[in-house]
N, C-alpha and C. Protein backbone atom coordinates (compact mmCIF):
# COMPACT_ATOMS: atom_id res chain seq x y z
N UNK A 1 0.84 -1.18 0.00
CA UNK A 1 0.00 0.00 0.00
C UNK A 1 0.89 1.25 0.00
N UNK A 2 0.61 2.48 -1.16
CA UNK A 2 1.11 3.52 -1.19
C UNK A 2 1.31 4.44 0.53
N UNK A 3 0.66 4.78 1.06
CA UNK A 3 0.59 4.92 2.31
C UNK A 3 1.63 4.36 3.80
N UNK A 4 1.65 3.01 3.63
CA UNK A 4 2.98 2.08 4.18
C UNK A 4 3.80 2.61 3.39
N UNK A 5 4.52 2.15 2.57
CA UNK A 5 5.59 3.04 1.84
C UNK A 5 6.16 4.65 2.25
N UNK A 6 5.03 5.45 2.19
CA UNK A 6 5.12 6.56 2.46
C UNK A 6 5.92 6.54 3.76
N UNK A 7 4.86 5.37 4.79
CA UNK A 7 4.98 5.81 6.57
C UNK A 7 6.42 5.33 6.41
N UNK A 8 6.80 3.99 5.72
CA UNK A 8 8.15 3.49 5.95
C UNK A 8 9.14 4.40 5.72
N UNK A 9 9.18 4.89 4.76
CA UNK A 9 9.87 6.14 4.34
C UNK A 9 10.33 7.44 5.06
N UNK A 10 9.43 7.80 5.65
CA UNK A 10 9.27 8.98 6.58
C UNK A 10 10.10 8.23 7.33
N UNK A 11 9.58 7.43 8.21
CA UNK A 11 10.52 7.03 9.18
C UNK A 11 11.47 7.17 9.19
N UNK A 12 12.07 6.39 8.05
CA UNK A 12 13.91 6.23 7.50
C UNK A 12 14.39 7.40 7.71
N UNK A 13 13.50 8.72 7.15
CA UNK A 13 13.90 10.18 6.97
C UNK A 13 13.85 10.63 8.62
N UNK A 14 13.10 10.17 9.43
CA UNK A 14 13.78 10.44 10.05
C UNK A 14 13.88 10.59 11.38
N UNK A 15 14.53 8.66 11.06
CA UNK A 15 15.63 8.26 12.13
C UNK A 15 17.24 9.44 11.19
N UNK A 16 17.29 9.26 10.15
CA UNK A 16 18.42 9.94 9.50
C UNK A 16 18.30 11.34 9.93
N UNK A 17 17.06 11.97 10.41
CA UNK A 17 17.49 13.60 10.68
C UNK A 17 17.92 13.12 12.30
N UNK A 18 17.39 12.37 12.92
CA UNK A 18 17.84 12.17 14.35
C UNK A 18 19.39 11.69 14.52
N UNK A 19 20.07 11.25 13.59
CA UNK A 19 21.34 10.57 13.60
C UNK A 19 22.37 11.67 13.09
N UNK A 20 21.63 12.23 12.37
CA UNK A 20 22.47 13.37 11.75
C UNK A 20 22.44 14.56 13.35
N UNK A 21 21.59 15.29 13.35
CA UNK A 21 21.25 16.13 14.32
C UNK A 21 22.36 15.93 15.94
N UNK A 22 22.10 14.24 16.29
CA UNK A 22 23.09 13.27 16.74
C UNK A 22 24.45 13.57 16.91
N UNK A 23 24.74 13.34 15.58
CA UNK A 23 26.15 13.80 15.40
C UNK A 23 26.80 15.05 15.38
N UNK A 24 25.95 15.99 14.81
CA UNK A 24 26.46 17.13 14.70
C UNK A 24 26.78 17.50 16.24
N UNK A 25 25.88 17.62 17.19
CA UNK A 25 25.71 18.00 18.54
C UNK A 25 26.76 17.12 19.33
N UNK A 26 27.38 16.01 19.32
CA UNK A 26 28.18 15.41 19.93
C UNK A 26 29.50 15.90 19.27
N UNK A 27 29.77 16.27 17.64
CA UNK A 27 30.51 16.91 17.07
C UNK A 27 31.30 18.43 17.88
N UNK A 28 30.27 19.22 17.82
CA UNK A 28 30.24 20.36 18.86
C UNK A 28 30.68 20.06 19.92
N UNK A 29 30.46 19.03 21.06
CA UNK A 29 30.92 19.21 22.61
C UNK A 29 32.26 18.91 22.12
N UNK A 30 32.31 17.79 21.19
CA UNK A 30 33.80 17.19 21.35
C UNK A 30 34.75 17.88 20.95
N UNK A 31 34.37 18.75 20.07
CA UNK A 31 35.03 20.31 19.65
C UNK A 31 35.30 21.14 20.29
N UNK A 32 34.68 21.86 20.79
CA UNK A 32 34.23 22.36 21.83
C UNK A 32 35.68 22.45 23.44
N UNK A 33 35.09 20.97 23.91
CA UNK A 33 35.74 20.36 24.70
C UNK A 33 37.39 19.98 24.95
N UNK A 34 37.25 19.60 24.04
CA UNK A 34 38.54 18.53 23.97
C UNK A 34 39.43 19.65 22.66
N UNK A 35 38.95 20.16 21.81
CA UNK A 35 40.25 20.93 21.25
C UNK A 35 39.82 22.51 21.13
N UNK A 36 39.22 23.15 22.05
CA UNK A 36 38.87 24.24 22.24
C UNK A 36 38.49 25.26 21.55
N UNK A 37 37.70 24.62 20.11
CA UNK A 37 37.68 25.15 19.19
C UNK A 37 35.96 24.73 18.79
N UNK A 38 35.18 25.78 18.76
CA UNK A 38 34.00 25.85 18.48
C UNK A 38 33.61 25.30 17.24
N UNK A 39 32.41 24.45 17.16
CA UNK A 39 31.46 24.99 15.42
C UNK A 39 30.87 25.60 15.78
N UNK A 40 30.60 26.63 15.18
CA UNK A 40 30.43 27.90 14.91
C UNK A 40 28.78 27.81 14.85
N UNK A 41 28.25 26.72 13.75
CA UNK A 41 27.02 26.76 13.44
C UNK A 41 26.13 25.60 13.40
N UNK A 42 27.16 24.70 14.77
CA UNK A 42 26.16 23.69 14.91
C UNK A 42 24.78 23.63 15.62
N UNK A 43 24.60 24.50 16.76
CA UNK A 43 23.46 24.74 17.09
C UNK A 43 22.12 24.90 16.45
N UNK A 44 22.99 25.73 15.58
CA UNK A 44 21.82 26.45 14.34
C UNK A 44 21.60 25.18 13.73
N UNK A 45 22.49 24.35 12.83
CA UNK A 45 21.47 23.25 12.56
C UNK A 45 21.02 21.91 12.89
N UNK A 46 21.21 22.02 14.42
CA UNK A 46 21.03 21.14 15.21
C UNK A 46 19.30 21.17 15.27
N UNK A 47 19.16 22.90 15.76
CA UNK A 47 18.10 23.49 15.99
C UNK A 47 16.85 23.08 14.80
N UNK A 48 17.36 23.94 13.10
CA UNK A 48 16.84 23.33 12.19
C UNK A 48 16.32 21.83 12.02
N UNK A 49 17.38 20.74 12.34
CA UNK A 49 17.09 19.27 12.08
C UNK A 49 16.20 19.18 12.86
N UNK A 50 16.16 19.62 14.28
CA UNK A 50 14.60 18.76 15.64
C UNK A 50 13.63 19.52 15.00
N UNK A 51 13.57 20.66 14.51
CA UNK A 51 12.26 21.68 13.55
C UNK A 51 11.64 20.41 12.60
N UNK A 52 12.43 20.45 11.39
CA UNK A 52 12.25 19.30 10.52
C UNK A 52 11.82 18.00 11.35
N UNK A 53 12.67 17.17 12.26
CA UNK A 53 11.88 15.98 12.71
C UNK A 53 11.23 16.03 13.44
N UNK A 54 10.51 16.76 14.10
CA UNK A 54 9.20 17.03 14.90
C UNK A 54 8.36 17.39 14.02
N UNK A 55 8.21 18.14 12.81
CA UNK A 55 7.01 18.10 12.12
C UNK A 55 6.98 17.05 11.02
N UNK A 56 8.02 16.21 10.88
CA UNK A 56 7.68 15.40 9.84
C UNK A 56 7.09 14.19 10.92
N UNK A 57 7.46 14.02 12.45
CA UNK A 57 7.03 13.23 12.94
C UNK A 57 5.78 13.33 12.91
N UNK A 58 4.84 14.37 13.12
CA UNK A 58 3.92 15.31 13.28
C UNK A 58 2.88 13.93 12.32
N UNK A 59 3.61 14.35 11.14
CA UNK A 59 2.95 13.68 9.63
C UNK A 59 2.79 11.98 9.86
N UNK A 60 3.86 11.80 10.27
CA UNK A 60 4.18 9.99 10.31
C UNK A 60 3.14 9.62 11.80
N UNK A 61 3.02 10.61 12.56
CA UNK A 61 1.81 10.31 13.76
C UNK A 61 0.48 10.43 13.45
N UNK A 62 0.13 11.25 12.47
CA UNK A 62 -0.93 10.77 11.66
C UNK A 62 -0.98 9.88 10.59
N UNK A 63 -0.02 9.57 9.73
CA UNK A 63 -0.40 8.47 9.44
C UNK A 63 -0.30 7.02 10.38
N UNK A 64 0.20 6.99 11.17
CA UNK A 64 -0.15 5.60 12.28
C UNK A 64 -1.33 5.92 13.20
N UNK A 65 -1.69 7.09 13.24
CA UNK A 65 -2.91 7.20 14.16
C UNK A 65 -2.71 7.34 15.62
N UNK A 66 -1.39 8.23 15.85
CA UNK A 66 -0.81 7.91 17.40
C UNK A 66 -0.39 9.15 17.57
N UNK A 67 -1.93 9.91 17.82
CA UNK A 67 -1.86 11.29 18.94
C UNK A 67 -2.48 11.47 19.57
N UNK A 68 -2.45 12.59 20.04
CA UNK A 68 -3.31 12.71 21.62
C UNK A 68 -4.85 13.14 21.04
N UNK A 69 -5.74 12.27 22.05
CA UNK A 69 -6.91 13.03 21.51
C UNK A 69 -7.81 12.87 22.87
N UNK A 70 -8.80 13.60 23.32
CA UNK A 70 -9.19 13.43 24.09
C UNK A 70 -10.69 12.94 23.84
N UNK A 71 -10.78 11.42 24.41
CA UNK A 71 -12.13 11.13 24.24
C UNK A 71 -13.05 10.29 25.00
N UNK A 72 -12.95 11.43 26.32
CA UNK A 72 -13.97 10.80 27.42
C UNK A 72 -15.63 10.92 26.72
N UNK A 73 -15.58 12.11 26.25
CA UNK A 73 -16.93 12.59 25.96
C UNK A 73 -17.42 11.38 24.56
N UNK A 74 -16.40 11.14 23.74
CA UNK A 74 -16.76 10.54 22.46
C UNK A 74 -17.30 9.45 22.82
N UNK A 75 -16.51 8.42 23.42
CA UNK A 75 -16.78 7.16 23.56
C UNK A 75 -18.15 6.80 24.02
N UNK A 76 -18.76 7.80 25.16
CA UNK A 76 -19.71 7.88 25.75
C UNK A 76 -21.25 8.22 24.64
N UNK A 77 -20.57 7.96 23.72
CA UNK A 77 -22.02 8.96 22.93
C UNK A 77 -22.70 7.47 22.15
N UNK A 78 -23.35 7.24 21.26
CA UNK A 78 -24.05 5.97 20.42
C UNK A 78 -23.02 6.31 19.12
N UNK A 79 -22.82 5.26 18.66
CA UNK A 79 -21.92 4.85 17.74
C UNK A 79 -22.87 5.72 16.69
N UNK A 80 -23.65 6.11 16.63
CA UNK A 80 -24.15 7.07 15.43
C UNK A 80 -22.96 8.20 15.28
N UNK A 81 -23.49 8.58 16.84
CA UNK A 81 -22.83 10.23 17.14
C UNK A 81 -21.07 10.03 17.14
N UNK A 82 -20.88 9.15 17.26
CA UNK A 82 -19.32 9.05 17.09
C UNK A 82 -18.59 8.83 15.76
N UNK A 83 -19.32 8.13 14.67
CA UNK A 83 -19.43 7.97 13.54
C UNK A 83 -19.50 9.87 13.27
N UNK A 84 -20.33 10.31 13.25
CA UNK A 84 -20.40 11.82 13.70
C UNK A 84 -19.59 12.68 13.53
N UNK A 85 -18.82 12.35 14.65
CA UNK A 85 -17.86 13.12 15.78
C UNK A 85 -16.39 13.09 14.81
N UNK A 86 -16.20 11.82 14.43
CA UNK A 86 -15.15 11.31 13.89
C UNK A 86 -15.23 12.04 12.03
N UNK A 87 -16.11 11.84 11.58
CA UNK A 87 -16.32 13.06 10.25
C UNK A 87 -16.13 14.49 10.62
N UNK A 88 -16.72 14.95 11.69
CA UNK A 88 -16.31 16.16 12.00
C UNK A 88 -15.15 16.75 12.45
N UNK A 89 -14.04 15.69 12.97
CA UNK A 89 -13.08 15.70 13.22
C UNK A 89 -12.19 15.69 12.27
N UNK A 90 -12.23 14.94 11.20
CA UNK A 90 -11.65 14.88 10.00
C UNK A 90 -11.58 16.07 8.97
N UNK A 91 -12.81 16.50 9.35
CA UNK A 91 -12.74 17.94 8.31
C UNK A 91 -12.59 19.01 9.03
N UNK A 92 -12.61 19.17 10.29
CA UNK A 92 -11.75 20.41 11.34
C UNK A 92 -10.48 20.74 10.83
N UNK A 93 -10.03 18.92 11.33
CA UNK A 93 -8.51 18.85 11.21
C UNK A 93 -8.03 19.13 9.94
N UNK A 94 -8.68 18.73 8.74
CA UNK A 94 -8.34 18.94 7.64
C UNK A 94 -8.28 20.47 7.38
N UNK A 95 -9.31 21.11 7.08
CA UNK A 95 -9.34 22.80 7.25
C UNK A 95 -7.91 23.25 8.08
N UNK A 96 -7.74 22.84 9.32
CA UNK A 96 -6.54 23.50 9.93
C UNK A 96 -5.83 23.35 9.08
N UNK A 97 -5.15 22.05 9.09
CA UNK A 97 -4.19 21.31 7.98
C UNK A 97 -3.73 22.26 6.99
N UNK A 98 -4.73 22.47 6.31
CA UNK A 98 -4.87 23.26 4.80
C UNK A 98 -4.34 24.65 4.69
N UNK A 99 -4.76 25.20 6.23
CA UNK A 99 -4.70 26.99 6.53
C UNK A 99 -3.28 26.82 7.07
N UNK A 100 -2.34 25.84 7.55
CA UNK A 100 -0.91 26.08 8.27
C UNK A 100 0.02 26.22 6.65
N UNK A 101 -0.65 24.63 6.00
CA UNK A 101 0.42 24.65 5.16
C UNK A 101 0.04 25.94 3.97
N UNK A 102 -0.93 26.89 3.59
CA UNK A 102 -1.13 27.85 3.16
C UNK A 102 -0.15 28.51 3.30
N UNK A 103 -0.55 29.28 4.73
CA UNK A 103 0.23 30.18 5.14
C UNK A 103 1.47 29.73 5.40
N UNK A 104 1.73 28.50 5.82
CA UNK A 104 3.49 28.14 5.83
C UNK A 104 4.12 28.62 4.62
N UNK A 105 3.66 28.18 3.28
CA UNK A 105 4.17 28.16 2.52
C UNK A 105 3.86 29.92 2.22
N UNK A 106 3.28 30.32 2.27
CA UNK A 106 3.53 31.90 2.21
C UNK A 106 4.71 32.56 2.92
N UNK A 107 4.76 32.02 4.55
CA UNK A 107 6.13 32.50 5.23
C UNK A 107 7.43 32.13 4.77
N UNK A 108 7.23 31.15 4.38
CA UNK A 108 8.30 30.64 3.50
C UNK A 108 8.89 30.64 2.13
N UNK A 109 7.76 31.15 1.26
CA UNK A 109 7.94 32.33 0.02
C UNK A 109 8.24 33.66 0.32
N UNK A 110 8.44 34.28 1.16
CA UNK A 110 8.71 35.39 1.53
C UNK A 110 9.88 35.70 1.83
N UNK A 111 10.46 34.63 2.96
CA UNK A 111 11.83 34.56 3.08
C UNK A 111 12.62 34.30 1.78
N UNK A 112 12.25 33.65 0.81
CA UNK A 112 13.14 33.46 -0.22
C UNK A 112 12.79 34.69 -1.17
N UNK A 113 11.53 35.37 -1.08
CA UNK A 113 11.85 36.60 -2.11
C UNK A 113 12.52 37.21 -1.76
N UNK A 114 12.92 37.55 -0.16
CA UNK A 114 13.76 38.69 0.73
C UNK A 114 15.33 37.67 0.67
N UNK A 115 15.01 36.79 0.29
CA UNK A 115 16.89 36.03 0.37
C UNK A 115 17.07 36.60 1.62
N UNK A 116 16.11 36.32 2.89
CA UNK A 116 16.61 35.93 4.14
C UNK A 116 17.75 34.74 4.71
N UNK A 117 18.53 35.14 5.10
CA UNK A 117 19.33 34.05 6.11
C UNK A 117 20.15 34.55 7.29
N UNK A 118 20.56 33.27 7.70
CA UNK A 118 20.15 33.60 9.40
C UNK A 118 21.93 34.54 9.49
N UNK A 119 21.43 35.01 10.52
CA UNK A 119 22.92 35.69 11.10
C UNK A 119 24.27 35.07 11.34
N UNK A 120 23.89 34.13 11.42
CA UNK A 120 25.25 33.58 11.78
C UNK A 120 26.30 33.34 10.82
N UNK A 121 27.58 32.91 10.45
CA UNK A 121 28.78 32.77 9.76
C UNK A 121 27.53 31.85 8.59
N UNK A 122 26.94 30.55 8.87
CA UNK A 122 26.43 29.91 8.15
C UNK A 122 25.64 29.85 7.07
N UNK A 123 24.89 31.33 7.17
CA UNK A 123 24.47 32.15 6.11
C UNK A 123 23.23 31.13 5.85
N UNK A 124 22.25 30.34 6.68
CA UNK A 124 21.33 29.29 6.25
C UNK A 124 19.94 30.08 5.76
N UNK A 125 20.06 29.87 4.34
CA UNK A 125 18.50 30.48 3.99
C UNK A 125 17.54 30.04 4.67
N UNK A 126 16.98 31.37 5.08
CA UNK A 126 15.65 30.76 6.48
C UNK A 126 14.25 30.42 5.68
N UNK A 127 14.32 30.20 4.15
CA UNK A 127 13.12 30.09 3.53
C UNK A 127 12.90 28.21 3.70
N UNK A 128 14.43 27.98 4.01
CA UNK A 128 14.37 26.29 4.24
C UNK A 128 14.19 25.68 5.58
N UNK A 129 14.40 26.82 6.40
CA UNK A 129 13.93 26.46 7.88
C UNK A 129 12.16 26.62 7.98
N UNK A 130 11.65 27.49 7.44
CA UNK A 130 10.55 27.75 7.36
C UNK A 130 9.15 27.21 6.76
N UNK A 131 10.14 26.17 5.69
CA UNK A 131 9.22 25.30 4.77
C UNK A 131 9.17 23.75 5.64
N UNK A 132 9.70 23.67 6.82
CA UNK A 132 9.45 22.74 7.72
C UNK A 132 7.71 22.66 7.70
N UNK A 133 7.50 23.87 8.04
CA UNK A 133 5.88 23.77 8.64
C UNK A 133 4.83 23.66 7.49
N UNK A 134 5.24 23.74 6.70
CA UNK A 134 4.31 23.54 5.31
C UNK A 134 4.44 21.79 5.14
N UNK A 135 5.30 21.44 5.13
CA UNK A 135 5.75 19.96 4.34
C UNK A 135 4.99 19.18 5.69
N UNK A 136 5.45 19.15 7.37
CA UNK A 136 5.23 18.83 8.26
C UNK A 136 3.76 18.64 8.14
N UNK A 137 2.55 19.67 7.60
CA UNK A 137 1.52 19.46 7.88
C UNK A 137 1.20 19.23 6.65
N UNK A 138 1.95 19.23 5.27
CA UNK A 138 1.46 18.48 4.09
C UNK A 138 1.30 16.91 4.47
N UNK A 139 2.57 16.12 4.85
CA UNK A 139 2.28 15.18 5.33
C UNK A 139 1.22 14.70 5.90
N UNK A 140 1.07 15.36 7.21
CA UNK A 140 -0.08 15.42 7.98
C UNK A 140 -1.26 15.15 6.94
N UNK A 141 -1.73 15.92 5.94
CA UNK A 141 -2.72 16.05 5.49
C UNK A 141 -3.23 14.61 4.13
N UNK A 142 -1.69 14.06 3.67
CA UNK A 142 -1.61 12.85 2.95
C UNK A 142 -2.42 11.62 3.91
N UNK A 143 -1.70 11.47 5.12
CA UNK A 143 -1.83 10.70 6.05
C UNK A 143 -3.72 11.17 6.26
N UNK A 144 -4.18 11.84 6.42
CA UNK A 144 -5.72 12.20 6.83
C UNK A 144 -6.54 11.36 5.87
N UNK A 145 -6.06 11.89 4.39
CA UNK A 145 -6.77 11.14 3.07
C UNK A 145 -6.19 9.97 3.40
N UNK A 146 -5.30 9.03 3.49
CA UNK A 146 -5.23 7.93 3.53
C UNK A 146 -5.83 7.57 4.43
N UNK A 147 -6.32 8.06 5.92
CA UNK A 147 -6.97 7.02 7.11
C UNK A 147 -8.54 7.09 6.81
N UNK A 148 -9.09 8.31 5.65
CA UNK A 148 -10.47 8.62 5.31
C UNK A 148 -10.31 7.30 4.18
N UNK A 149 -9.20 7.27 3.58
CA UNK A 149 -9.91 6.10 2.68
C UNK A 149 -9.95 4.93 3.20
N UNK A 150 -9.27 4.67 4.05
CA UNK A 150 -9.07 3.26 4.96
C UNK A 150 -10.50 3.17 5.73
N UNK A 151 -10.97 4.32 6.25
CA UNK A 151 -12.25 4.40 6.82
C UNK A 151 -13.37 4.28 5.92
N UNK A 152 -13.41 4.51 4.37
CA UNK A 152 -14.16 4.28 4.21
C UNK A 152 -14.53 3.26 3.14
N UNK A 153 -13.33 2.21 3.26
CA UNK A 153 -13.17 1.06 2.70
C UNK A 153 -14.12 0.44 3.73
N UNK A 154 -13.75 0.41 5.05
CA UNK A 154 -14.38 -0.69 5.77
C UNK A 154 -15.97 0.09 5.86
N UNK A 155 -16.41 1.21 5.74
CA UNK A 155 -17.82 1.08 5.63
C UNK A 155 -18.03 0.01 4.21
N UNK A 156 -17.36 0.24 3.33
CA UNK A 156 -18.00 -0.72 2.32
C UNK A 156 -18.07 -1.90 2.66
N UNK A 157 -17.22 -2.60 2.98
CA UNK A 157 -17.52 -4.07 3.57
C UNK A 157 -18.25 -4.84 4.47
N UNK A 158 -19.35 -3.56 5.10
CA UNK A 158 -19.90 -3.94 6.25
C UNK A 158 -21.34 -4.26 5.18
């Protein structure tokens, strides 16, 4: 299934931003430390990489279906109203979804018309730090259509 693929994928991407991120930061102390000589700009993309793997996790937690939700009130209702609850939830979330990565991707066209980058020696165009939150909740939003179609495969079979 296109979807597995996807989730497998993501993953790979990133355990690799966590290993990278990893290194760089152990890079730094040992630098740092032991030959008294700074990187200069590892923080900065230490900082960038947990940006990137927290919202791509973001994506890969919706597609497995493993976030927080609160549902004392849901459970309690007749499987009509939760049937319900759960469509209405889907197209909330979706609408949000839609309005982050909008406007993400606006904050993040902006920085690249202004050829923003960050202060430091590293000179990191901030239009690529910024397109975290667009992609993060694009994901997100792949993963939604895939659990709506999974949902509404099994109405057919009933």
């Amino acid at each position: 299934m296109v979807s597995d693929t996807l989730r497998d994928r993501g993953l790979l991407v990133l355990g690799a931003i966590a290993l990278v991120a990893t290194l760089m930061g152990a890079l730094a102390v040992v630098s740092r430390y032991l030959f008294s000589s700074a990187v200069s700009f590892s923080d900065e993309v230490v900082t960038y990489l947990i940006v990137w793997g927290t919202l791509i996790a973001f994506g890969i937690g919706e597609f497995l279906n493993e976030h927080l939700r609160a549902t004392v009130l849901v459970e309690r209702l007749p499987p009509f109203w939760q049937n319900v609850s759960s469509w209405l939830s889907f197209v909330l979330t979706l609408l949000f979804v839609a309005l982050i990565v909008y406007f993400g991707v606006e904050v993040a066209w902006q920085r690249h018309v202004f050829n923003e980058v960050s202060p430091t020696a590293l000179q990191f165009p901030q239009w690529v730090a910024r397109a975290a939150v667009p992609v993060g909740f694009a994901i997100a939003g792949v993963a939604l259509f895939a659990r709506v179609r999974r949902m509404t495969k099994g109405l057919r079979r009933d």
